[in-house]
Protein backbone atom coordinates (compact mmCIF):
# COMPACT_ATOMS: atom_id res chain seq x y z
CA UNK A 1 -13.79 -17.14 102.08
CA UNK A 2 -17.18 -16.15 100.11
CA UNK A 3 -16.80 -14.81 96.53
CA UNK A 4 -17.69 -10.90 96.06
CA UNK A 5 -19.64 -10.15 93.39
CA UNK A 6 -16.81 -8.43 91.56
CA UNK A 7 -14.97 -11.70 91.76
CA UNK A 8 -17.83 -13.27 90.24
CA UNK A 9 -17.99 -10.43 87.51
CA UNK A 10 -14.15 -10.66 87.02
CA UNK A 11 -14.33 -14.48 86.46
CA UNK A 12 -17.44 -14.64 84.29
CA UNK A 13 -16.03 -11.87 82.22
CA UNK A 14 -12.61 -13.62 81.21
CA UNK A 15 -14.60 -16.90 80.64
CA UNK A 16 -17.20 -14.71 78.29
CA UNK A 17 -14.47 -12.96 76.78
CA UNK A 18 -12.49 -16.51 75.82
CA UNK A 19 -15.76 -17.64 74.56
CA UNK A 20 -16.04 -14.23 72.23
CA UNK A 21 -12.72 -14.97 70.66
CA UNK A 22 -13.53 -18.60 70.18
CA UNK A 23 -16.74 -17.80 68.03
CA UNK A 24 -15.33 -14.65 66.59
CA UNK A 25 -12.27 -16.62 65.25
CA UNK A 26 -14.88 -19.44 63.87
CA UNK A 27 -16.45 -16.82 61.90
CA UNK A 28 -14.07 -15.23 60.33
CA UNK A 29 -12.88 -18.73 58.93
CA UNK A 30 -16.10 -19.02 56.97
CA UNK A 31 -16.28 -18.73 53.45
CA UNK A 32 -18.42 -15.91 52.18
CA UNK A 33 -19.75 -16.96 48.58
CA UNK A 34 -20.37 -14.82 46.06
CA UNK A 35 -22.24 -12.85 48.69
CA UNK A 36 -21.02 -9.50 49.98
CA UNK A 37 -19.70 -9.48 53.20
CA UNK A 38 -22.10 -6.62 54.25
CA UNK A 39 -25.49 -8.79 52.37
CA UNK A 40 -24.06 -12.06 54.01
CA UNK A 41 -25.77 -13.98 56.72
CA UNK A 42 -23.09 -13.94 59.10
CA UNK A 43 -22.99 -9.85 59.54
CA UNK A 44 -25.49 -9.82 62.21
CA UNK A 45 -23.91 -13.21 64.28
CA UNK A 46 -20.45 -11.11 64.16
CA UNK A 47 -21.67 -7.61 64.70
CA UNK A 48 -23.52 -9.29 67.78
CA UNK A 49 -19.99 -10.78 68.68
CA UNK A 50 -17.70 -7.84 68.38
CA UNK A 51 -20.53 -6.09 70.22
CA UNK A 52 -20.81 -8.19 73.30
CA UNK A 53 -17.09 -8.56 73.38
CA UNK A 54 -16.95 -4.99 73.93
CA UNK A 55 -19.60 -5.20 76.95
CA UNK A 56 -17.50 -8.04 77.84
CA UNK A 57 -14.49 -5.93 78.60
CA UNK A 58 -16.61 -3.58 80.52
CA UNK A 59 -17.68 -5.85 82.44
CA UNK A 60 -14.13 -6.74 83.70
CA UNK A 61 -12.65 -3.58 83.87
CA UNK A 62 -15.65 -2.57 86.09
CA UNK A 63 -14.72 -5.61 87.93
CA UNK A 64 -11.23 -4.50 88.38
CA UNK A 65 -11.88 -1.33 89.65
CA UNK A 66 -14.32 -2.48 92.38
CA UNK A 67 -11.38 -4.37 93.61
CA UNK A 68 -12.20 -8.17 92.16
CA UNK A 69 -9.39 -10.71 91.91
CA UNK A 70 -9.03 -14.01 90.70
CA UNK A 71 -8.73 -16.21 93.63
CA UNK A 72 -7.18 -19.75 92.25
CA UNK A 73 -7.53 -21.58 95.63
CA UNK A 74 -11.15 -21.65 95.51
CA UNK A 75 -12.17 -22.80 92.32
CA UNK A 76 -12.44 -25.93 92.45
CA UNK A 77 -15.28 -25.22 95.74
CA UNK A 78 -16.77 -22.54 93.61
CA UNK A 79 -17.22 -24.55 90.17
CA UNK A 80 -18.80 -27.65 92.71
CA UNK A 81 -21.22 -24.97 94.58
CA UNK A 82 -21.89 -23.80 90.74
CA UNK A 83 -22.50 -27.10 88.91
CA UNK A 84 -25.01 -27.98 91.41
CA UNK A 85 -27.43 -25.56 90.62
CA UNK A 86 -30.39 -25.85 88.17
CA UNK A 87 -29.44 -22.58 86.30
CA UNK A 88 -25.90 -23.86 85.78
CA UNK A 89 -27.36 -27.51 84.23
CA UNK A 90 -29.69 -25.17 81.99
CA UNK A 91 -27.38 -22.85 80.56
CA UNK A 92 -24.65 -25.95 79.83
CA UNK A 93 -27.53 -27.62 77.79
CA UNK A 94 -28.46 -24.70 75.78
CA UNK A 95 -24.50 -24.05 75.36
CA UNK A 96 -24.18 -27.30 74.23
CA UNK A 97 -27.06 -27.67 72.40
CA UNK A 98 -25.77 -24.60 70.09
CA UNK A 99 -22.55 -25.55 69.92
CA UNK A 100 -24.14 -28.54 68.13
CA UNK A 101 -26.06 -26.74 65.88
CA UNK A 102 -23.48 -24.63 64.62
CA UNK A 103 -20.38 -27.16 64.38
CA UNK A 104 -22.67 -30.24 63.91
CA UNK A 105 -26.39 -29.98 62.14
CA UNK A 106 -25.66 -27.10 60.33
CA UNK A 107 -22.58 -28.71 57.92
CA UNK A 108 -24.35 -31.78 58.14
CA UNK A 109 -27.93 -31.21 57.02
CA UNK A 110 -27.53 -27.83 56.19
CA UNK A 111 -29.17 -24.55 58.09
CA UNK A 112 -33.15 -24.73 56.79
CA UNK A 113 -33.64 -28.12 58.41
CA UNK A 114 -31.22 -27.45 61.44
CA UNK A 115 -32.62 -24.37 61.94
CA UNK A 116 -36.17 -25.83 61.94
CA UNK A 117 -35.59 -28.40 64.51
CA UNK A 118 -33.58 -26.11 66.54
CA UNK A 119 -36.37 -23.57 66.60
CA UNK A 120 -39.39 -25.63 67.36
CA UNK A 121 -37.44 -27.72 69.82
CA UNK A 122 -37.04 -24.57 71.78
CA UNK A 123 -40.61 -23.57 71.48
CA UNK A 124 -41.88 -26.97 72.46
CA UNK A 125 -39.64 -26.74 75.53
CA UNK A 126 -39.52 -23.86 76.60
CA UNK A 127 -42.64 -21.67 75.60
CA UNK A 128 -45.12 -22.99 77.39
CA UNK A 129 -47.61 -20.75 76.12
CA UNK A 130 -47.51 -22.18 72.47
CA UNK A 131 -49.02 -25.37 71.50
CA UNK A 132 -47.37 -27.44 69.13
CA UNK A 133 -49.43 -26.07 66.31
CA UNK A 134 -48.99 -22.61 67.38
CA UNK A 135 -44.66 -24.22 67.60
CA UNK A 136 -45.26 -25.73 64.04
CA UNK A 137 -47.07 -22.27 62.52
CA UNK A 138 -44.39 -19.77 64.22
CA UNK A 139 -41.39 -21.91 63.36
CA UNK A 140 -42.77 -21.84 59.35
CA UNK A 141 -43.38 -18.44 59.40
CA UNK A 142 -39.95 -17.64 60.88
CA UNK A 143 -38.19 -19.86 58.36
CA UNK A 144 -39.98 -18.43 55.56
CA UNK A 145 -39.55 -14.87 56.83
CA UNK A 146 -35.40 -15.69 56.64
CA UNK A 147 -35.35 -17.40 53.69
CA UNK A 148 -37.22 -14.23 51.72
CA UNK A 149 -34.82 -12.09 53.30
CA UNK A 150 -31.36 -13.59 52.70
CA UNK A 151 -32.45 -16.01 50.08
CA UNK A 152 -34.45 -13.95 47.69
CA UNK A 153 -33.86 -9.93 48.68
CA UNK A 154 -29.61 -10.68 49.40
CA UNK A 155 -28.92 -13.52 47.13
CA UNK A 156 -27.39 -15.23 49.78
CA UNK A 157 -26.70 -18.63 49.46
CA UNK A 158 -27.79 -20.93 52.32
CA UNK A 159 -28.39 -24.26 52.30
């Protein structure tokens, strides 16, 4: 039996919305400093959070009501079908790729030089439009831009 796309909805919506809690629960475990929590660097990450858990739930009650259901039998065929495509492999790199950034680089070598690599990895691969220098100039800029910001106008401190 083919998927509907409310079953597709309903699914992607419980996975995004275990995902939410996951991240939302890792950020309320980090230590804020000295910093007020409104002036800290982690407001906008959890306002983004509560935010798209909120969208989340829309997007399964919408789900709901245009009659999806979870159908158990046909997962496994429906994760197989999934993994196969190109958009699937892309989206489980990025995942993966922040989920090492924020668990691994970040603790390790602190956020300015994960940051850094993270950002001008992504424009080297992704924007094709930008040569390296153009990577190299944009990813300084952006750096610099954050660091005046939370750094110097919040008092945050960042590693």
């Amino acid at each position: 039996m083919k998927m509907r796309p409310a079953d597709k909805d309903l699914i992607a919506g419980i996975v995004l919305l275990i995902f939410n809690i996951f991240i939302y629960t890792q950020i309320t475990h980090i230590r804020w400093g000295h910093a007020r929590f409104v002036y800290s660097a982690i407001f906008m990450p959890m306002s983004a959070n509560v935010l798209f858990s909120i969208l989340t739930a829309a997007l399964i009650i919408k789900s709901i009501i245009k009659g999806g259901r979870l159908r158990f039998r046909e997962w496994g065929a429906i994760l197989k079908a999934s993994a196969s495509t190109r958009e699937f492999r892309v989206v489980s790199i990025f995942t993966l790729v922040i989920f090492l950034l924020v668990f691994v680089a970040v603790p390790t070598v602190g956020f300015w030089i994960s940051g850094s690599i993270f950002m001008l990895g992504v424009l080297l691969v992704c924007v094709k439009s930008f040569t390296p220098l153009l990577s190299v100039i944009f990813t300084v800029a952006t750096i610099g831009v954050l660091y005046g910001i939370f750094v110097m106008i919040f008092m945050v401190p960042i590693r």
